[in-house]
C-alpha atoms as a PDB file:
ATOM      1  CA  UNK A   1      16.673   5.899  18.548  1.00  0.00           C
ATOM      2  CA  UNK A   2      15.070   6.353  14.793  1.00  0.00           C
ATOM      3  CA  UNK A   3      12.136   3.439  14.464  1.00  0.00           C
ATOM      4  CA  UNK A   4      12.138   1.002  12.147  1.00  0.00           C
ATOM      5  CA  UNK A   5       9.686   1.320   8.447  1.00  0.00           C
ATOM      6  CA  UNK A   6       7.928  -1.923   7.749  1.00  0.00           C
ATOM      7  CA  UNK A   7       5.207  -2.531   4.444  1.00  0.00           C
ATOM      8  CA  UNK A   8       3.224  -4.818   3.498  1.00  0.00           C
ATOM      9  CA  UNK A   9       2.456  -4.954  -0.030  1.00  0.00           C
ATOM     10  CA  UNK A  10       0.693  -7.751  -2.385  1.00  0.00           C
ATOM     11  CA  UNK A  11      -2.738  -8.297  -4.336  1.00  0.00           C
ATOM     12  CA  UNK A  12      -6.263  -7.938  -2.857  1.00  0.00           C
ATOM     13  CA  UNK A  13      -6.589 -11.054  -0.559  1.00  0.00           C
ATOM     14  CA  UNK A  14      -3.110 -12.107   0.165  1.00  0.00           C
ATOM     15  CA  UNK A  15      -2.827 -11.303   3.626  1.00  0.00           C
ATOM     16  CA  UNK A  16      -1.562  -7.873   4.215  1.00  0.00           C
ATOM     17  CA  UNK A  17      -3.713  -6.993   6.761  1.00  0.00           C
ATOM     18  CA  UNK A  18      -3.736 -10.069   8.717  1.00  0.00           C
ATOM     19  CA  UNK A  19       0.325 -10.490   8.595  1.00  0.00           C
ATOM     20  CA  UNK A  20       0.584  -6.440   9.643  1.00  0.00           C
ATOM     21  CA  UNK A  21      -1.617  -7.291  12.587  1.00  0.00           C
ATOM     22  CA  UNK A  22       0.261 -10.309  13.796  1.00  0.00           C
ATOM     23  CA  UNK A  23       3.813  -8.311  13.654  1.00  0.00           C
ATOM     24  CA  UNK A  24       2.043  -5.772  14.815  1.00  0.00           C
ATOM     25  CA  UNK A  25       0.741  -7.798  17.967  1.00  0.00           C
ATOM     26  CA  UNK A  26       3.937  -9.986  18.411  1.00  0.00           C
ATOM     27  CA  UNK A  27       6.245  -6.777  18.356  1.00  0.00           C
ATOM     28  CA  UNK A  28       4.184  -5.132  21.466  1.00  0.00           C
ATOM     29  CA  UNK A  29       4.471  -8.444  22.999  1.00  0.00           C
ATOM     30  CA  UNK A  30       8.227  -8.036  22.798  1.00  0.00           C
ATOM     31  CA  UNK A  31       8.042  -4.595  24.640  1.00  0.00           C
ATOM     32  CA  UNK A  32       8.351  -2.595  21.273  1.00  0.00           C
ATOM     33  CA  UNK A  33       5.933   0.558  20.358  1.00  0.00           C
ATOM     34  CA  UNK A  34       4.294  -0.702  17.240  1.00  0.00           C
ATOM     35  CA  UNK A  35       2.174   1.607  15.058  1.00  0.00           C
ATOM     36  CA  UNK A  36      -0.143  -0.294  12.585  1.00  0.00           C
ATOM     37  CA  UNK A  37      -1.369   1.373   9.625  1.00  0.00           C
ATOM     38  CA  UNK A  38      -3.024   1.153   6.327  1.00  0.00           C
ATOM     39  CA  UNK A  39      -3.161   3.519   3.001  1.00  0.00           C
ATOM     40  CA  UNK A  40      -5.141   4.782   1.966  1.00  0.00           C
ATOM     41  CA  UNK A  41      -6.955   6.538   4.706  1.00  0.00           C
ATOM     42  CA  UNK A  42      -5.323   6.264   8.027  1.00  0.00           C
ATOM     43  CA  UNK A  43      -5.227  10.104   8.577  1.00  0.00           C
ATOM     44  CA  UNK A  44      -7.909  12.703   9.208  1.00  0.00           C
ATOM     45  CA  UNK A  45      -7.668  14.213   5.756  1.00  0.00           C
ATOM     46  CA  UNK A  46      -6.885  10.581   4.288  1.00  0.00           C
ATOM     47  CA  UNK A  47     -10.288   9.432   5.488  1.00  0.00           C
ATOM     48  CA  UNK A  48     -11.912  12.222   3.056  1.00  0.00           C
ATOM     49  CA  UNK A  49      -9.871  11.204   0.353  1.00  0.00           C
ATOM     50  CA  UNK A  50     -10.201   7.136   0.896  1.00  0.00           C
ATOM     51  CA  UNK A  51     -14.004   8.514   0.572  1.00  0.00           C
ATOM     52  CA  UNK A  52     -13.455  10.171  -2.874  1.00  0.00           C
ATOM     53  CA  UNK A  53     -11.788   6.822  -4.131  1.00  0.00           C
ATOM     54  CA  UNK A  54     -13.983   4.724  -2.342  1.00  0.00           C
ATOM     55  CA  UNK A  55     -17.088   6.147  -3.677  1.00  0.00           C
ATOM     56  CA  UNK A  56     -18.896   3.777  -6.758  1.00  0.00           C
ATOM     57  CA  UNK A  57     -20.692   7.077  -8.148  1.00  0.00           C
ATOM     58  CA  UNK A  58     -17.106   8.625  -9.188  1.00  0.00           C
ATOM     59  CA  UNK A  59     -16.992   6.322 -11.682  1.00  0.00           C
ATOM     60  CA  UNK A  60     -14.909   7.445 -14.738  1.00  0.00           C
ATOM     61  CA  UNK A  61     -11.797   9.430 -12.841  1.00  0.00           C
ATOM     62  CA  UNK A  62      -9.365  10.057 -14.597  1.00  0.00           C
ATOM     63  CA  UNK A  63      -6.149   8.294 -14.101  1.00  0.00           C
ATOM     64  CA  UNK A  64      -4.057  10.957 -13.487  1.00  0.00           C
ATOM     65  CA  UNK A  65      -6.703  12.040 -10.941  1.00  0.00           C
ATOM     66  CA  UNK A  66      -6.570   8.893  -8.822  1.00  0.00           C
ATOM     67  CA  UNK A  67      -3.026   9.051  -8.784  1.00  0.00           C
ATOM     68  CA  UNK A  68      -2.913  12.080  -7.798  1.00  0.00           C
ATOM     69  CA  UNK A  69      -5.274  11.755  -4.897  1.00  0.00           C
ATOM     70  CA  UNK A  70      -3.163   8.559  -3.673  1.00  0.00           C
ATOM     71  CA  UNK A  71      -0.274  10.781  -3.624  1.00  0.00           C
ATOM     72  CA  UNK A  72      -1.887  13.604  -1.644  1.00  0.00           C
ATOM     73  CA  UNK A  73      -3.495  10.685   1.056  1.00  0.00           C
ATOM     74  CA  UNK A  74       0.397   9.255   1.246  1.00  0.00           C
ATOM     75  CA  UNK A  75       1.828  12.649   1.750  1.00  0.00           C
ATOM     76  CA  UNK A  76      -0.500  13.356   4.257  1.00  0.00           C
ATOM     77  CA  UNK A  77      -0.252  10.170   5.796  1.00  0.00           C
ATOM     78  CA  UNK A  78       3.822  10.192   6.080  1.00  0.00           C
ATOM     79  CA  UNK A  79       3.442  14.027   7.660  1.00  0.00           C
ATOM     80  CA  UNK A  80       0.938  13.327  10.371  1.00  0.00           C
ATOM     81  CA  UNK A  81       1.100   9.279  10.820  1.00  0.00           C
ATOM     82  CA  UNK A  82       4.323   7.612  10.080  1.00  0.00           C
ATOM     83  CA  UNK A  83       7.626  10.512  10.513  1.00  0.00           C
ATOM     84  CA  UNK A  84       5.929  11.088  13.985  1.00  0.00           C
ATOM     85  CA  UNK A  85       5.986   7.087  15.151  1.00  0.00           C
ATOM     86  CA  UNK A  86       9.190   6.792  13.429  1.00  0.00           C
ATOM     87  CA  UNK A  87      10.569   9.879  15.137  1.00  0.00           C
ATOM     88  CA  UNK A  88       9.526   8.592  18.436  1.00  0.00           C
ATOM     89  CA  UNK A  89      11.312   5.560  17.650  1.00  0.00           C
ATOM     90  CA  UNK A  90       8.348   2.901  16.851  1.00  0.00           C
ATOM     91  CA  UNK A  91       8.254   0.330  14.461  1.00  0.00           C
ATOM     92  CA  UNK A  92       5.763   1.245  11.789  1.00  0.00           C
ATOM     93  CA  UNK A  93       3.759  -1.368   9.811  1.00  0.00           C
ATOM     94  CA  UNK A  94       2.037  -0.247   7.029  1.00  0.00           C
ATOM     95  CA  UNK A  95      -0.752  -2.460   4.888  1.00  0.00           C
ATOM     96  CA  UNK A  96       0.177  -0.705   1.153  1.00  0.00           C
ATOM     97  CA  UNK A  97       2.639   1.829   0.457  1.00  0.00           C
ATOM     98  CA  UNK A  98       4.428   3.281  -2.709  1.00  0.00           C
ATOM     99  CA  UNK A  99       4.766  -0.184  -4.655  1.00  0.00           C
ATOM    100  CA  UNK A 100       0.638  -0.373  -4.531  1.00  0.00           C
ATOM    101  CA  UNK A 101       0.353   2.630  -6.450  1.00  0.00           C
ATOM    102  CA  UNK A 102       3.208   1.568  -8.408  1.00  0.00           C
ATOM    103  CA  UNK A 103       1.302  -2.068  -9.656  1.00  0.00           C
ATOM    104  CA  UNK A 104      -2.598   0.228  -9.256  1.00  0.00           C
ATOM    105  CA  UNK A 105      -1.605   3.227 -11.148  1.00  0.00           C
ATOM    106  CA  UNK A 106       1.545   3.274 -12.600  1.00  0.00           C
ATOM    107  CA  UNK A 107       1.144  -0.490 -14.332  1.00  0.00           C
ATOM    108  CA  UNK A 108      -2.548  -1.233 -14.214  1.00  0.00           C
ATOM    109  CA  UNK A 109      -4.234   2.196 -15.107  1.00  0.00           C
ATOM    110  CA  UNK A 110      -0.782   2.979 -17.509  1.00  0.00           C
ATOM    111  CA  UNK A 111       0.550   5.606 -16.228  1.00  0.00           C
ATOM    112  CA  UNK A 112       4.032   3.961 -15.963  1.00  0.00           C
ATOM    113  CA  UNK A 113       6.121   2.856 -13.300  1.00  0.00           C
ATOM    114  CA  UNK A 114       8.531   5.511 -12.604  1.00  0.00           C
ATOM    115  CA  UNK A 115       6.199   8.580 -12.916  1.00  0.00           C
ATOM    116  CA  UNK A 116       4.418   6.600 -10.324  1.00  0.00           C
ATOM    117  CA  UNK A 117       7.865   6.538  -8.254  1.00  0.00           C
ATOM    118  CA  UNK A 118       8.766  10.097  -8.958  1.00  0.00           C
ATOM    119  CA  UNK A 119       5.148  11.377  -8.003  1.00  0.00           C
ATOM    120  CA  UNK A 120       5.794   8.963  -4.763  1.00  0.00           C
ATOM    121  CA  UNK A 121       9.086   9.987  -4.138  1.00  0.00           C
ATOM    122  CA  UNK A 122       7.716  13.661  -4.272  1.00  0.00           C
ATOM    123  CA  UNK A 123       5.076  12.963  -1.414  1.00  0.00           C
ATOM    124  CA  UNK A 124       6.839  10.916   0.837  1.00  0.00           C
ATOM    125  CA  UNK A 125      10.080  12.899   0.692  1.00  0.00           C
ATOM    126  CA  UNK A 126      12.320  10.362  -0.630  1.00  0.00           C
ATOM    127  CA  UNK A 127      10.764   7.999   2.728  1.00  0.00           C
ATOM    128  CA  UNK A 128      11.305   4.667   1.820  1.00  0.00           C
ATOM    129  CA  UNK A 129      10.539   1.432   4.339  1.00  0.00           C
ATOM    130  CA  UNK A 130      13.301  -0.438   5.665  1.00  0.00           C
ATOM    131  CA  UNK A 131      11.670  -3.661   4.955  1.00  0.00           C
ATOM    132  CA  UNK A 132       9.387  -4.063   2.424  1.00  0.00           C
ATOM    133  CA  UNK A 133       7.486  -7.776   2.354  1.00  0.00           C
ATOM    134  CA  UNK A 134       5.882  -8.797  -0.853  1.00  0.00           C
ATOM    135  CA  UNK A 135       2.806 -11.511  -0.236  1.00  0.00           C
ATOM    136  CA  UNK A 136       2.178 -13.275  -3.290  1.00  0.00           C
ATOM    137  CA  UNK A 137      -0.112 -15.440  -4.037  1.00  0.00           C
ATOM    138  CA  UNK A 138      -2.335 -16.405  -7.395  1.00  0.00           C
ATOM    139  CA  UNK A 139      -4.938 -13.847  -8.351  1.00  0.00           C
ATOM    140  CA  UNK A 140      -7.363 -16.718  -8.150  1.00  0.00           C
ATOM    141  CA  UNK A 141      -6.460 -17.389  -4.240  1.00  0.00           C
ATOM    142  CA  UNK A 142      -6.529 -13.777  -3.380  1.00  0.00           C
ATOM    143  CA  UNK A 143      -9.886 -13.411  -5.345  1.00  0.00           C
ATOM    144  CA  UNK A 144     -11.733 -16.392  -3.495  1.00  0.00           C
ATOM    145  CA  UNK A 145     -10.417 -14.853  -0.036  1.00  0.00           C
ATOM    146  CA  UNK A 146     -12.002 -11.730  -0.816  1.00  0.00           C
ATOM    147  CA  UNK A 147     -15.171 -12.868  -1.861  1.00  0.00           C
ATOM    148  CA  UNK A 148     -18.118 -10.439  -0.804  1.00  0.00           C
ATOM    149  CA  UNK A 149     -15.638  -8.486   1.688  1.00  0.00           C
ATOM    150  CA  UNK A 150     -14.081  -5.636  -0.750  1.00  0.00           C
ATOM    151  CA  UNK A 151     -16.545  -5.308  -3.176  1.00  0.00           C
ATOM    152  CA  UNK A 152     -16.451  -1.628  -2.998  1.00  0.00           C
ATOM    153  CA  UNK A 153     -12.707  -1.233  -4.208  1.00  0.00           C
ATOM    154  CA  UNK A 154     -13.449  -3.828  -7.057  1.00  0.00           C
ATOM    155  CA  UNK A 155     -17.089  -2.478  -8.221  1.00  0.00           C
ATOM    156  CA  UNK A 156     -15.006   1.732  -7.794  1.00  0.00           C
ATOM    157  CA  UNK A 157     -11.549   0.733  -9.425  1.00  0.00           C
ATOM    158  CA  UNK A 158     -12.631  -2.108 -12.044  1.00  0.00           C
ATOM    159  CA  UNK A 159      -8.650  -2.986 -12.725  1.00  0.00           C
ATOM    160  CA  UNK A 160      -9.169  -6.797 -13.088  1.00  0.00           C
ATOM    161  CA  UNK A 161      -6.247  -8.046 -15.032  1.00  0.00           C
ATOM    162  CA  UNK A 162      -4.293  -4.665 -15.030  1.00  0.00           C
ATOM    163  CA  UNK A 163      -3.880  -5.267 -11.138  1.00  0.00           C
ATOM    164  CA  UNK A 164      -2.251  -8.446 -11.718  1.00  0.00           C
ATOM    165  CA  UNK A 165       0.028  -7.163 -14.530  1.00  0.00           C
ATOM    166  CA  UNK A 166       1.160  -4.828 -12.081  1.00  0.00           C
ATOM    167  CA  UNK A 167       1.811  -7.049  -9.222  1.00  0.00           C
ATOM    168  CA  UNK A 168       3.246  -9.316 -11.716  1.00  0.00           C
ATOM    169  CA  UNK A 169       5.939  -5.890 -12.213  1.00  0.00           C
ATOM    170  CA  UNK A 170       6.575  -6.341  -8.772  1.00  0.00           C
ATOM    171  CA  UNK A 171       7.554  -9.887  -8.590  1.00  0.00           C
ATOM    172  CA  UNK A 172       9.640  -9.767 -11.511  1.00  0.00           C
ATOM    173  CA  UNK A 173      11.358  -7.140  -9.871  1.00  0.00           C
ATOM    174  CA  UNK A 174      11.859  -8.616  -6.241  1.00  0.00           C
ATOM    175  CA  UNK A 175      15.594  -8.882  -5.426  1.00  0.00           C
ATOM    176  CA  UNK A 176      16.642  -6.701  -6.726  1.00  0.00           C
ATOM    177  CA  UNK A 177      17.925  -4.254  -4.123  1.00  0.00           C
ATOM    178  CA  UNK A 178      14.432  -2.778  -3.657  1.00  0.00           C
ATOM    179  CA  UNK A 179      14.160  -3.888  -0.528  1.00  0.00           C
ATOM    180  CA  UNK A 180      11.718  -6.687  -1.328  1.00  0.00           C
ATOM    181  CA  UNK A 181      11.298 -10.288   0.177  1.00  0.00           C
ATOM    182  CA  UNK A 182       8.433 -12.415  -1.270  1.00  0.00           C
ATOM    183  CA  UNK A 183       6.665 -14.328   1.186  1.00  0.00           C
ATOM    184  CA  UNK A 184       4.808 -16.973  -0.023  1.00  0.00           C
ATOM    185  CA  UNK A 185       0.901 -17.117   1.398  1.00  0.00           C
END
């Protein structure tokens, strides 16, 4: 029986991780195999690369270059974390997936939407979730739940108002056979 592709997607502090771990827990509960996972980094060689992004002295990468390094960490983490589960017939839950990079890079850091998809596409091998569940909630909500906890990803990826512009892409775009359902926090 093929599994069943789940992701969680929405700005810093709206809930991702804590919604993927209750499915997560409520689905093993029910008897199901649930694998719970996060981009980027959930993969040996994802680890090195969540590093790379992760790290506050690498300030000034290029664009193109953090894009690029999402991509790899996705491809990497499809091939060796989610085709396995889903091959095995789990339900996978993923915190981030394509339409991150799609709001991060493609909208925020202007590299445009579709390249973003197309370079996705590319590494994933067309793998698309079943479900995907857009949290959204004001930037100003999401900031004050995230006080003091993230302050690496802020201080590294300084997007500020780009990341809302791109989530704001996302919402405009919900419904609209993507697969989306917004899910208010």
């Amino acid at each position: 029986m093929p599994g069943y592709f789940i992701a969680f997607e929405g700005g810093e502090g709206a809930g991702k991780s804590s919604r993927a771990l209750a499915l997560a827990g409520r689905l093993r509960a029910a008897g199901y195999e649930a694998v719970l996972t996060f981009e980027p980094g959930d993969s040996r060689i994802g680890r090195q690369i969540r590093d790379i992004l992760l790290d506050v002295t690498n300030d000034g990468l290029d664009p193109r270059a953090e894009a690029l390094l999402y991509a790899a960490d996705r491809a990497e983490h499809v091939a060796s974390v989610v085709r396995p589960a889903l091959d095995r017939g789990a339900v996978v839950i993923t915190d981030r997936y394509v339409d991150s990079s799609i709001a991060y890079q493609g909208i925020a850091r202007g590299l445009g939407a579709e390249t973003i998809a197309e370079l996705s596409r590319f590494a994933t091998e067309g793998l698309l979730p079943d479900l995907t569940i857009l949290l959204d909630v004001p930037p100003s909500v999401g900031r004050r739940r995230n006080q003091g906890l993230h302050g690496r990803w802020g201080r590294r990826l300084g997007l500020g108002i780009g990341c809302v512009a791109g989530h704001r892409h996302l919402r405009r775009h919900s419904g609209q056979g993507c697969g989306f359902e917004l899910a208010p926090c």
